[in-house]
N, C-alpha and C. Protein backbone atom coordinates (compact mmCIF):
# COMPACT_ATOMS: atom_id res chain seq x y z
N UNK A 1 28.54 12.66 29.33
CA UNK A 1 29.13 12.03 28.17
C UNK A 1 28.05 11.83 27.12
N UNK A 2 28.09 12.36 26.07
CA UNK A 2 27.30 12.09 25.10
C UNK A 2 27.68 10.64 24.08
N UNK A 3 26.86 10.04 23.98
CA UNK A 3 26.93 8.51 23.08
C UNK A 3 26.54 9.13 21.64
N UNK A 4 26.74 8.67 20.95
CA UNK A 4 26.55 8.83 19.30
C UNK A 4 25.70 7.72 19.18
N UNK A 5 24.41 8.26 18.52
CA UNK A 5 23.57 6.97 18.19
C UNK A 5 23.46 6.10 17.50
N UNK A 6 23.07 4.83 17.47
CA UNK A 6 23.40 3.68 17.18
C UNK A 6 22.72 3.40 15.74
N UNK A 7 23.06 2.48 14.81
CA UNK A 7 22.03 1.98 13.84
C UNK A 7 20.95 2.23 13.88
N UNK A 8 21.14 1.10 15.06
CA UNK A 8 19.70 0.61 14.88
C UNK A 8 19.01 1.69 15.75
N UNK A 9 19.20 2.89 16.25
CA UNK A 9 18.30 4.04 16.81
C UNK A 9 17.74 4.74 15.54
N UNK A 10 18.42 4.41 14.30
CA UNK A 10 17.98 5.26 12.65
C UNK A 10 16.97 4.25 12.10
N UNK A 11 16.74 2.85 12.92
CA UNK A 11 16.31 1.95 11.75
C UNK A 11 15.01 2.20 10.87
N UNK A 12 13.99 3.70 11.39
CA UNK A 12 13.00 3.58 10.59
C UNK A 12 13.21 4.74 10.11
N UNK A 13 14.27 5.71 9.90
CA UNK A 13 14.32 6.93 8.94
C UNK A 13 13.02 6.72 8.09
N UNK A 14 13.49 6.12 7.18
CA UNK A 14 12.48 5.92 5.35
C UNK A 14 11.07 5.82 5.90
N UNK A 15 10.80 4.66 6.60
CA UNK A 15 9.51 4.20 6.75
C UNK A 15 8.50 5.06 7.77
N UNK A 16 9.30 5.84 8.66
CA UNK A 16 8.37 6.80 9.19
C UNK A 16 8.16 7.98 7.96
N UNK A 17 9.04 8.30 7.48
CA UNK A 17 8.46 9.67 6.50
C UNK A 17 7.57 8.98 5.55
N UNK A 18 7.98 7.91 5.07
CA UNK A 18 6.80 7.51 3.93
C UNK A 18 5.29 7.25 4.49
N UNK A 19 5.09 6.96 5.74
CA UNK A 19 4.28 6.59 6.43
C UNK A 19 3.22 8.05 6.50
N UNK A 20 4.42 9.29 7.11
CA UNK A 20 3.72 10.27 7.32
C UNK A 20 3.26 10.67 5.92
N UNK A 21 4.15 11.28 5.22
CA UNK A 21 3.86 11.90 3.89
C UNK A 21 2.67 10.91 3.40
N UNK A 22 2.59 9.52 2.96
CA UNK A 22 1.57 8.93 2.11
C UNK A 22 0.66 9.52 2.82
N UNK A 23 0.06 8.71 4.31
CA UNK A 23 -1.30 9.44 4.68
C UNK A 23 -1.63 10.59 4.58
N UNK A 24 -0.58 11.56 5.06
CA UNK A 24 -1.22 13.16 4.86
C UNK A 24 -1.65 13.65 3.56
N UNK A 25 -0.66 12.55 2.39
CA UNK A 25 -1.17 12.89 1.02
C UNK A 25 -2.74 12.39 0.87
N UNK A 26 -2.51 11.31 0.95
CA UNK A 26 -4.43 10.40 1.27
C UNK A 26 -5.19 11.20 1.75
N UNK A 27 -5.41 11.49 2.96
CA UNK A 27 -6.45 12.60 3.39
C UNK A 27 -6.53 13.46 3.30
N UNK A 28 -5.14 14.82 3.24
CA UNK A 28 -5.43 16.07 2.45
C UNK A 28 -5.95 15.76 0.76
N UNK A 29 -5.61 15.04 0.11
CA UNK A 29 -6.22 15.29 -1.27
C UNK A 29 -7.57 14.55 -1.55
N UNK A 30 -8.38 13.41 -0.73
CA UNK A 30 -9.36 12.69 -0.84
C UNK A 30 -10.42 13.96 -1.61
N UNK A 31 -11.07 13.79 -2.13
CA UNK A 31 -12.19 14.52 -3.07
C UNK A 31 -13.45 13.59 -3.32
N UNK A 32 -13.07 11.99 -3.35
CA UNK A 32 -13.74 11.11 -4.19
C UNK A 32 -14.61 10.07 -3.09
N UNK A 33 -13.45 9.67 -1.92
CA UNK A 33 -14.13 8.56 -1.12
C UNK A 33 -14.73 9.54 -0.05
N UNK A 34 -15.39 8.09 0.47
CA UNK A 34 -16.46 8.22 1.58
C UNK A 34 -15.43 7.86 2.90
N UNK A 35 -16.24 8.20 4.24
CA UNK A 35 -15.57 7.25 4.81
C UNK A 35 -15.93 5.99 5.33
N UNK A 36 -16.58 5.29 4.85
CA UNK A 36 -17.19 3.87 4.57
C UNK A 36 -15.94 3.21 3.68
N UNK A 37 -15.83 4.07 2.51
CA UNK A 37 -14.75 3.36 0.97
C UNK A 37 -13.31 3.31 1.50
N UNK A 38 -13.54 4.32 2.81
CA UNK A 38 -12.02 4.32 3.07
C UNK A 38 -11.32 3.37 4.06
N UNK A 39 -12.64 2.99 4.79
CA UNK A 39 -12.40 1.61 5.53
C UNK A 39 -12.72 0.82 4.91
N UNK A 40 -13.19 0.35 3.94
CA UNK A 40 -13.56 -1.13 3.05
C UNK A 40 -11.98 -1.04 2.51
N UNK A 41 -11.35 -0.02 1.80
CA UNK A 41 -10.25 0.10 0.94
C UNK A 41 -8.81 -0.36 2.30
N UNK A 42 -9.01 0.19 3.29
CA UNK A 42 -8.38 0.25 4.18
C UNK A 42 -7.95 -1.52 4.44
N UNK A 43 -9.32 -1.92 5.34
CA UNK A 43 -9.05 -3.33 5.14
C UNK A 43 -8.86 -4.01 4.43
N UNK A 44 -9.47 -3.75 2.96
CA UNK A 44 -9.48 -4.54 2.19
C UNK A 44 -8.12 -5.00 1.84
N UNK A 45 -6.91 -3.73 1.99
CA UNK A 45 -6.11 -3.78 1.42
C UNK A 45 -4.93 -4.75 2.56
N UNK A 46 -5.15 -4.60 3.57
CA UNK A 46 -4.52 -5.42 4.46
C UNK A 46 -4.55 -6.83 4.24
N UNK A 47 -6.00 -6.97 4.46
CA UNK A 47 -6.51 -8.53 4.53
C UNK A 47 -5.99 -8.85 2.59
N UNK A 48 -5.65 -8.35 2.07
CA UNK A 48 -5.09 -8.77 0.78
C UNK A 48 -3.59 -9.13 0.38
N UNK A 49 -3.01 -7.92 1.00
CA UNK A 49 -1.92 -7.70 1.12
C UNK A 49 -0.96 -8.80 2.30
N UNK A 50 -2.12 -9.33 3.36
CA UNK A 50 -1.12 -10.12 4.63
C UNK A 50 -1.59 -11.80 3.72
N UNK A 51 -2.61 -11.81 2.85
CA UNK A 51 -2.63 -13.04 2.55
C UNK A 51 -1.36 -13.23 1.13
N UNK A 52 -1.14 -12.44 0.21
CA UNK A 52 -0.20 -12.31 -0.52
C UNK A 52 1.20 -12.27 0.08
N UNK A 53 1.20 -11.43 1.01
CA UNK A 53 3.03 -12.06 1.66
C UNK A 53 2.92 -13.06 2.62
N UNK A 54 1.44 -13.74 3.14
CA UNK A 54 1.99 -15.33 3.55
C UNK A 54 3.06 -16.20 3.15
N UNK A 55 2.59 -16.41 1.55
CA UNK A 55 3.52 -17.02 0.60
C UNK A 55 4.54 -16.25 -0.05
N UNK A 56 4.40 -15.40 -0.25
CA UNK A 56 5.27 -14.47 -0.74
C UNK A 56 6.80 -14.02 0.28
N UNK A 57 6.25 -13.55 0.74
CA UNK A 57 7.02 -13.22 1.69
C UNK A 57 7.44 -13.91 3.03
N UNK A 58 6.65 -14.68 3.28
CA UNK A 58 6.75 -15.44 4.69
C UNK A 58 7.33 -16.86 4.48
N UNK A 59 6.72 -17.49 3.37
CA UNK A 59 6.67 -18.94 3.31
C UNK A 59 7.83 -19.13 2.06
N UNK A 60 8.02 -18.16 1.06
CA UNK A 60 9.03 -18.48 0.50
C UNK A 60 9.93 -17.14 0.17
N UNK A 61 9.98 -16.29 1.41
CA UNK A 61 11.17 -15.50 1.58
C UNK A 61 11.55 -14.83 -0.22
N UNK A 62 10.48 -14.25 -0.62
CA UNK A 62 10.49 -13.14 -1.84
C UNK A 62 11.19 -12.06 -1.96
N UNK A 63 10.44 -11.89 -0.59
CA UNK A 63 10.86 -10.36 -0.01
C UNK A 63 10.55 -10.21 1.36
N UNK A 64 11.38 -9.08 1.94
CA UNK A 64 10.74 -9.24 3.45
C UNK A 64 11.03 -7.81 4.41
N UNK A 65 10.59 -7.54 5.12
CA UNK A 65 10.60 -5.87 5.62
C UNK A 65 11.48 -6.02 7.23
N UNK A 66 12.35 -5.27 6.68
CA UNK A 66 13.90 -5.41 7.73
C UNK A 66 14.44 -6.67 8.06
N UNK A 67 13.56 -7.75 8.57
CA UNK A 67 14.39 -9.07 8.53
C UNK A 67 12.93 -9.98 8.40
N UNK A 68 13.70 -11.37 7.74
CA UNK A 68 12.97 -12.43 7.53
C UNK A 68 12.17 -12.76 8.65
N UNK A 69 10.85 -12.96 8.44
CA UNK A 69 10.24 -13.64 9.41
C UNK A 69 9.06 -12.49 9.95
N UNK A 70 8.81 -12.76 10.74
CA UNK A 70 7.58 -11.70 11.62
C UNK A 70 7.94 -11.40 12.84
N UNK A 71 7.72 -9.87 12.53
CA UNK A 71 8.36 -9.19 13.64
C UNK A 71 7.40 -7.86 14.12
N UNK A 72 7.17 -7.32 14.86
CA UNK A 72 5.92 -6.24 15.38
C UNK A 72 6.25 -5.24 13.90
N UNK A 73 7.70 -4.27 14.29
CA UNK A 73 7.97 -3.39 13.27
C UNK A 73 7.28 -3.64 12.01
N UNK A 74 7.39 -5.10 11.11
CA UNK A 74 7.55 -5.48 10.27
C UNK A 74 5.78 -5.40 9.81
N UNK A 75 4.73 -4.74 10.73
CA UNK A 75 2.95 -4.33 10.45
C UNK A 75 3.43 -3.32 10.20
N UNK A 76 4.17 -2.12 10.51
CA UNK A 76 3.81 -0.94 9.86
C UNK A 76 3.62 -0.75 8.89
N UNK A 77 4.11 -1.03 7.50
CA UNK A 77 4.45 -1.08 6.26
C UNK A 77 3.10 -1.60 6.09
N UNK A 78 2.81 -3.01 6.73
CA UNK A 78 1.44 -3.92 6.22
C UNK A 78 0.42 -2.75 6.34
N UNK A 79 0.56 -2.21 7.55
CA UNK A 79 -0.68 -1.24 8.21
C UNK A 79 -1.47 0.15 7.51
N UNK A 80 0.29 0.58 7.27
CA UNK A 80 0.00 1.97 6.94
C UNK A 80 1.07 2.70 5.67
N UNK A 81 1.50 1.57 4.75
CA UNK A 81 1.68 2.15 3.86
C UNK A 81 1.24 1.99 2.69
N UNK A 82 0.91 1.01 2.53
CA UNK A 82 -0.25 0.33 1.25
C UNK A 82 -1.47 1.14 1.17
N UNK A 83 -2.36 0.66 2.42
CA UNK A 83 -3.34 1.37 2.54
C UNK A 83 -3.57 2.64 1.96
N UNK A 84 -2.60 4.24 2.22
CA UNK A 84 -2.86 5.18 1.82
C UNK A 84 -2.59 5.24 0.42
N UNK A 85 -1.55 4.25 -0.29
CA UNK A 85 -1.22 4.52 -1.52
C UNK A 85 -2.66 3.77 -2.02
N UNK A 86 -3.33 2.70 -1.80
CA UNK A 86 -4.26 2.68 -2.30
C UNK A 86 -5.81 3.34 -2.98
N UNK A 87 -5.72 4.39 -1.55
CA UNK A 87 -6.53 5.33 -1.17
C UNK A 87 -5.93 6.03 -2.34
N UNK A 88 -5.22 7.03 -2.50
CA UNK A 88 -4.54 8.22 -3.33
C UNK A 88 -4.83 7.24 -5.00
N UNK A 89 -4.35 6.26 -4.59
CA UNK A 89 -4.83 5.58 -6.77
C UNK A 89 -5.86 5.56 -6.94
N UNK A 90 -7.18 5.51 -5.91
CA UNK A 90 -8.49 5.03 -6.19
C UNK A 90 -9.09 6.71 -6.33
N UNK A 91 -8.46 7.84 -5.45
CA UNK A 91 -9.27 8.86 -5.43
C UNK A 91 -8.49 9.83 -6.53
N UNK A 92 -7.45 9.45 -6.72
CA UNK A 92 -6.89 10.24 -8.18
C UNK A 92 -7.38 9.35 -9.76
N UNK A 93 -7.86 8.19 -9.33
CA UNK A 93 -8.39 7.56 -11.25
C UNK A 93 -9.17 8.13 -11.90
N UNK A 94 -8.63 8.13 -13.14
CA UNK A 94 -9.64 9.48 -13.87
C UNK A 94 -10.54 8.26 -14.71
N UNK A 95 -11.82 8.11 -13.55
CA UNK A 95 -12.91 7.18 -14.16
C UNK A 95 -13.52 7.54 -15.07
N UNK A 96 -13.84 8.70 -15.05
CA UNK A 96 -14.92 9.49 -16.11
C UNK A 96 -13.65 9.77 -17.44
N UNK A 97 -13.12 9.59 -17.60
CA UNK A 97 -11.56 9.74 -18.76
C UNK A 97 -11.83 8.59 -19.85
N UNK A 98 -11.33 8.46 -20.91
CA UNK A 98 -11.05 7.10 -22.21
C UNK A 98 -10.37 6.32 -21.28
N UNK A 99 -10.68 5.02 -22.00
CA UNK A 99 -9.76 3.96 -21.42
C UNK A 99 -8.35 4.09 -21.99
N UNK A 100 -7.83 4.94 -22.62
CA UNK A 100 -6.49 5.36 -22.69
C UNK A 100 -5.94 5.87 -21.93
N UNK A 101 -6.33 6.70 -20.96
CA UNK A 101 -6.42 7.42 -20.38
C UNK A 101 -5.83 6.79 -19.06
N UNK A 102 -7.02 6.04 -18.84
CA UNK A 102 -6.83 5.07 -17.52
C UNK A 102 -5.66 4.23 -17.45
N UNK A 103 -5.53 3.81 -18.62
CA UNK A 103 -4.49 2.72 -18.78
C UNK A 103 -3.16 3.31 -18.31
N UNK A 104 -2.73 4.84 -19.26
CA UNK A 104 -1.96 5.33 -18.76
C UNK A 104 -1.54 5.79 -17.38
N UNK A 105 -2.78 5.65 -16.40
CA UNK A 105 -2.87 6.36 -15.03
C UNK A 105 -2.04 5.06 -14.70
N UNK A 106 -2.58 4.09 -14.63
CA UNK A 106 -2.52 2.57 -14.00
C UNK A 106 -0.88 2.39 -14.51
N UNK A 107 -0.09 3.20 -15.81
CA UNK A 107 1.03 2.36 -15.90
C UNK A 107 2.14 3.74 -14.95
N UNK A 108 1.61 4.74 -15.02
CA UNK A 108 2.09 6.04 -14.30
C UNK A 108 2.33 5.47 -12.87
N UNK A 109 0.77 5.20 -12.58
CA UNK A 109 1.14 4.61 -11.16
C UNK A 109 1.80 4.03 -10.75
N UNK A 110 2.27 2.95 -11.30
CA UNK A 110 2.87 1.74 -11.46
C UNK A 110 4.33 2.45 -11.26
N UNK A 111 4.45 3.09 -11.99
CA UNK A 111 5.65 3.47 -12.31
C UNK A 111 6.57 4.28 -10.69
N UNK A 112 5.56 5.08 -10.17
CA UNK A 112 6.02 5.79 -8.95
C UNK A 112 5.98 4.68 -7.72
N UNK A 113 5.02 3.39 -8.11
CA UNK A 113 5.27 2.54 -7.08
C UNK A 113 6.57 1.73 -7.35
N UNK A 114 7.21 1.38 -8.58
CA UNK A 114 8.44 1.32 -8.43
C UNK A 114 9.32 1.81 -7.93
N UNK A 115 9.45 3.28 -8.53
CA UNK A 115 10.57 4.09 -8.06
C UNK A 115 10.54 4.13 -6.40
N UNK A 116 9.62 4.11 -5.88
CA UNK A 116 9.57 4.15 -4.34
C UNK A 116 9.86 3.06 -3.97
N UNK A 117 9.73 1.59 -4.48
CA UNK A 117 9.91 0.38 -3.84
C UNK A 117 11.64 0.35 -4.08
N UNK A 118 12.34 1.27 -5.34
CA UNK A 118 13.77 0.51 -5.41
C UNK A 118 14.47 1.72 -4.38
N UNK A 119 13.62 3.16 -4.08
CA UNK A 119 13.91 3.60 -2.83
C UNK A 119 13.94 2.89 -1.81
N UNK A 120 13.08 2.14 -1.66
CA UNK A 120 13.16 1.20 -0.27
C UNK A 120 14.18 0.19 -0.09
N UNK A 121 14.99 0.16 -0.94
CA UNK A 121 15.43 -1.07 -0.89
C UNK A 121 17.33 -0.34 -0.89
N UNK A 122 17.22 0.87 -0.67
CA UNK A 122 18.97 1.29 -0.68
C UNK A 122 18.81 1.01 0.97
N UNK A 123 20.46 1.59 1.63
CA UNK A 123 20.53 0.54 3.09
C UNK A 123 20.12 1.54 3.90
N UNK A 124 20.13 0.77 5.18
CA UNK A 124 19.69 1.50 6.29
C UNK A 124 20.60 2.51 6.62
N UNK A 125 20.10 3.52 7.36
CA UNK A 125 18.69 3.50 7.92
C UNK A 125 17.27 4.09 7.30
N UNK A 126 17.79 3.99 5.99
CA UNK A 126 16.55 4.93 4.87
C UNK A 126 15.69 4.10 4.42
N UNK A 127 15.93 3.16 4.29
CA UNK A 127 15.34 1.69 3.99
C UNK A 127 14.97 0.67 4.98
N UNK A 128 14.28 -0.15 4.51
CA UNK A 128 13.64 -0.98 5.15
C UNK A 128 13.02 -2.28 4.64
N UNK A 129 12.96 -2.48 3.20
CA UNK A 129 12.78 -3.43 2.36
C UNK A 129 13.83 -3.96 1.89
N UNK A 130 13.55 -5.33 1.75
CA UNK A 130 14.85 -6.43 1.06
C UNK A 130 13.99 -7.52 0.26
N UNK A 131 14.87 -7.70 -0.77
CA UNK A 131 14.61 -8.18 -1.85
C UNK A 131 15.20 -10.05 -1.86
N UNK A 132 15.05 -11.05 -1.75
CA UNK A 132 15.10 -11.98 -1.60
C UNK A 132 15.22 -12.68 -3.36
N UNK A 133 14.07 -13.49 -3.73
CA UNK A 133 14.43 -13.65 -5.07
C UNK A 133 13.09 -12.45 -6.06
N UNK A 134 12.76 -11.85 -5.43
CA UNK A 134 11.52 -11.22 -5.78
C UNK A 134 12.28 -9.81 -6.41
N UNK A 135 12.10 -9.77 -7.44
CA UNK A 135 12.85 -8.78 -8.58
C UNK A 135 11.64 -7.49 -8.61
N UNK A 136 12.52 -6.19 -8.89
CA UNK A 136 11.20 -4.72 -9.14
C UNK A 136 10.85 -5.64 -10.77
N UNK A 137 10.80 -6.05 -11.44
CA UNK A 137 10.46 -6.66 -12.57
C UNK A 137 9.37 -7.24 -12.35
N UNK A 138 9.25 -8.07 -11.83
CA UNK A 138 7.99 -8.92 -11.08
C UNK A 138 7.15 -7.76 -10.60
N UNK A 139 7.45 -7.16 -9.34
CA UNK A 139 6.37 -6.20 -9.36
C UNK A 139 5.46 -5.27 -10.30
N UNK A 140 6.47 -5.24 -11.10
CA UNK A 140 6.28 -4.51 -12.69
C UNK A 140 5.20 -4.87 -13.62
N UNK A 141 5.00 -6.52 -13.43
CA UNK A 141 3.84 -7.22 -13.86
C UNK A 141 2.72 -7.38 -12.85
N UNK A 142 3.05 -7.26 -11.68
CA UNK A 142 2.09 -8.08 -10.44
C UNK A 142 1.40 -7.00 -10.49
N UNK A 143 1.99 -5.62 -10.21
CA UNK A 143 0.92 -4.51 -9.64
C UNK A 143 0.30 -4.11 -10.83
N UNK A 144 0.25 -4.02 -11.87
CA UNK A 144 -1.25 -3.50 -12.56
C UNK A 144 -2.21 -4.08 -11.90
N UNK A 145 -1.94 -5.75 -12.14
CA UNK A 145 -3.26 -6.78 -11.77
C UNK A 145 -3.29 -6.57 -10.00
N UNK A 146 -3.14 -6.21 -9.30
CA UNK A 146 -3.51 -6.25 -7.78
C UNK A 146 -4.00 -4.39 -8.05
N UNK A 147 -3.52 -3.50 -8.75
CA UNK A 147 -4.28 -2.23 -8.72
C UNK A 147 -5.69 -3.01 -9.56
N UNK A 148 -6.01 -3.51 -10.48
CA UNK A 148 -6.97 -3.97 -11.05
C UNK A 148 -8.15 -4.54 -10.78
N UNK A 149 -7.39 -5.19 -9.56
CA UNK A 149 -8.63 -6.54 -8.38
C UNK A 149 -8.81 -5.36 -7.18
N UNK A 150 -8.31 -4.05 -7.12
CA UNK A 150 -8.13 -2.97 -6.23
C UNK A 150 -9.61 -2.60 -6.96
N UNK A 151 -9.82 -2.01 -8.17
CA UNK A 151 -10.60 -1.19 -8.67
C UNK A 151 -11.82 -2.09 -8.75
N UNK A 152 -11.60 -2.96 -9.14
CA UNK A 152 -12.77 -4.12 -9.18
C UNK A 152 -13.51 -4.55 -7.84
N UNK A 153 -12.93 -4.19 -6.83
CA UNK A 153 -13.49 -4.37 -5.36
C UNK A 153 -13.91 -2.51 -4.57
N UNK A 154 -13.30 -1.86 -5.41
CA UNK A 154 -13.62 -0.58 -4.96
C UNK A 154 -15.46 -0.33 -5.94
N UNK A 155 -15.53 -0.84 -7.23
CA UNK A 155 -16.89 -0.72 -7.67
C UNK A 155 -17.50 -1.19 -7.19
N UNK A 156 -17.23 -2.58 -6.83
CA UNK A 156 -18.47 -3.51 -6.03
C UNK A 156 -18.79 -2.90 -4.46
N UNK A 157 -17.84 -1.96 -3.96
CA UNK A 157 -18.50 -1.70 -2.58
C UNK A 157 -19.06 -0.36 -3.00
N UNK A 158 -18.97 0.31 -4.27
CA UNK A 158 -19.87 1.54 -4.16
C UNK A 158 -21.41 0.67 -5.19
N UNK A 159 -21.25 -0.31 -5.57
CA UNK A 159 -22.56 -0.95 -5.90
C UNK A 159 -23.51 -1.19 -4.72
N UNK A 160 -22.59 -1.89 -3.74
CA UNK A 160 -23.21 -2.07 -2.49
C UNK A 160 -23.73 -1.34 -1.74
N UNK A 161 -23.18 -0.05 -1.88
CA UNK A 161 -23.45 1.27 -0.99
C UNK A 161 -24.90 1.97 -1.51
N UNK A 162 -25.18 1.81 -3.08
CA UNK A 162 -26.13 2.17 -3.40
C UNK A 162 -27.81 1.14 -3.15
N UNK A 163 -27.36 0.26 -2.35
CA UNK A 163 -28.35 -0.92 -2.21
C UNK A 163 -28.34 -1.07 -0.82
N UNK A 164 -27.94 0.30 0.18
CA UNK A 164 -28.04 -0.07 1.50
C UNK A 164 -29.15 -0.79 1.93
N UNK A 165 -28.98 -1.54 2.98
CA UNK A 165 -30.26 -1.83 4.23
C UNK A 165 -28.98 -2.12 5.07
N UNK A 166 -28.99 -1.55 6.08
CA UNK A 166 -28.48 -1.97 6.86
C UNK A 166 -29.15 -2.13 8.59
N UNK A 167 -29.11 -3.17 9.06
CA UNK A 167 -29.15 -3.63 10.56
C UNK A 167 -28.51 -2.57 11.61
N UNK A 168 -29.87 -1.82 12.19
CA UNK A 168 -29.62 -0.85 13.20
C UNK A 168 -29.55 -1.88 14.53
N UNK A 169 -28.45 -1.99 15.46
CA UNK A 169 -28.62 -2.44 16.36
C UNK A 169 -28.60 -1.93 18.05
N UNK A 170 -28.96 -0.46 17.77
CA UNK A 170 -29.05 0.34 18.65
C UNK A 170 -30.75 0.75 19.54
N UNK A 171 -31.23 0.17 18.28
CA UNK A 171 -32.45 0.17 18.42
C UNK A 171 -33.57 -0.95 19.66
């Protein structure tokens, strides 16, 4: 007897392909980072991202990934989808470009991180994001400034990189 599968056997359609496609985009196109930048960017972006949906998302229910609250599923997204989109904005910015230039990258960007977030948000099983009182409008303003404190922490670790000493402890 064959069963027809259930919902919830579809529930990560969306979030596994975005998962795959972002990273493979991240590391097939990298040109720019190290892999030092790509773990500073990596964490950085977690440990940024889990302190922003504390409140955001956790403490006053903004938004929230498949259901309210904390749930294992509910790291993937934290884990591995930010991260690579971060990666792909930092190694596609056209630094050496006018600040016209840039500006436009930053509102471009912006722009495909919308369209993908109001993808996320049609129903399951393609989706996986829900919207609480937290509007794509809001994001609209939030993410320049979090790509901004992105770029501003991506210079300071290639400042750092050029001022190595680092503690061999193999020695």
């Amino acid at each position: 007897m064959v069963h027809a599968k259930s919902k919830k056997d579809y529930f990560m359609i969306g979030l596994t392909i975005a998962i795959i496609t972002f990273n493979l985009t991240a590391f097939l196109t990298n040109k720019k980072l190290s892999r030092s930048q790509i773990v500073h960017i990596w964490m950085f972006t977690i440990a940024f991202q889990q302190t922003f949906d504390i409140f955001v998302e956790f403490k006053y229910h903004g938004y929230w990934y498949f259901g309210k609250g904390i749930d294992w599923k509910g790291l993937l997204p934290h884990l591995f989808i930010v991260p690579p989109v971060n990666l792909m904005f930092l190694n596609w910015y056209p630094s050496e470009k006018k600040h016209f230039i840039r500006f436009m990258y930053i509102f471009i960007f912006v722009g495909f991180i919308l369209l993908y977030e109001a993808i996320t948000l049609i129903p399951e099983p393609w989706a996986y994001f829900h919207n609480g009182w937290w509007k794509l409008w809001l994001s609209a303003i939030v993410d320049p400034i979090l790509l901004l404190i992105l770029l501003f922490y991506y210079n300071w670790i290639c400042k750092l990189e050029q001022n190595k000493q680092c503690i061999v402890m193999d020695k």
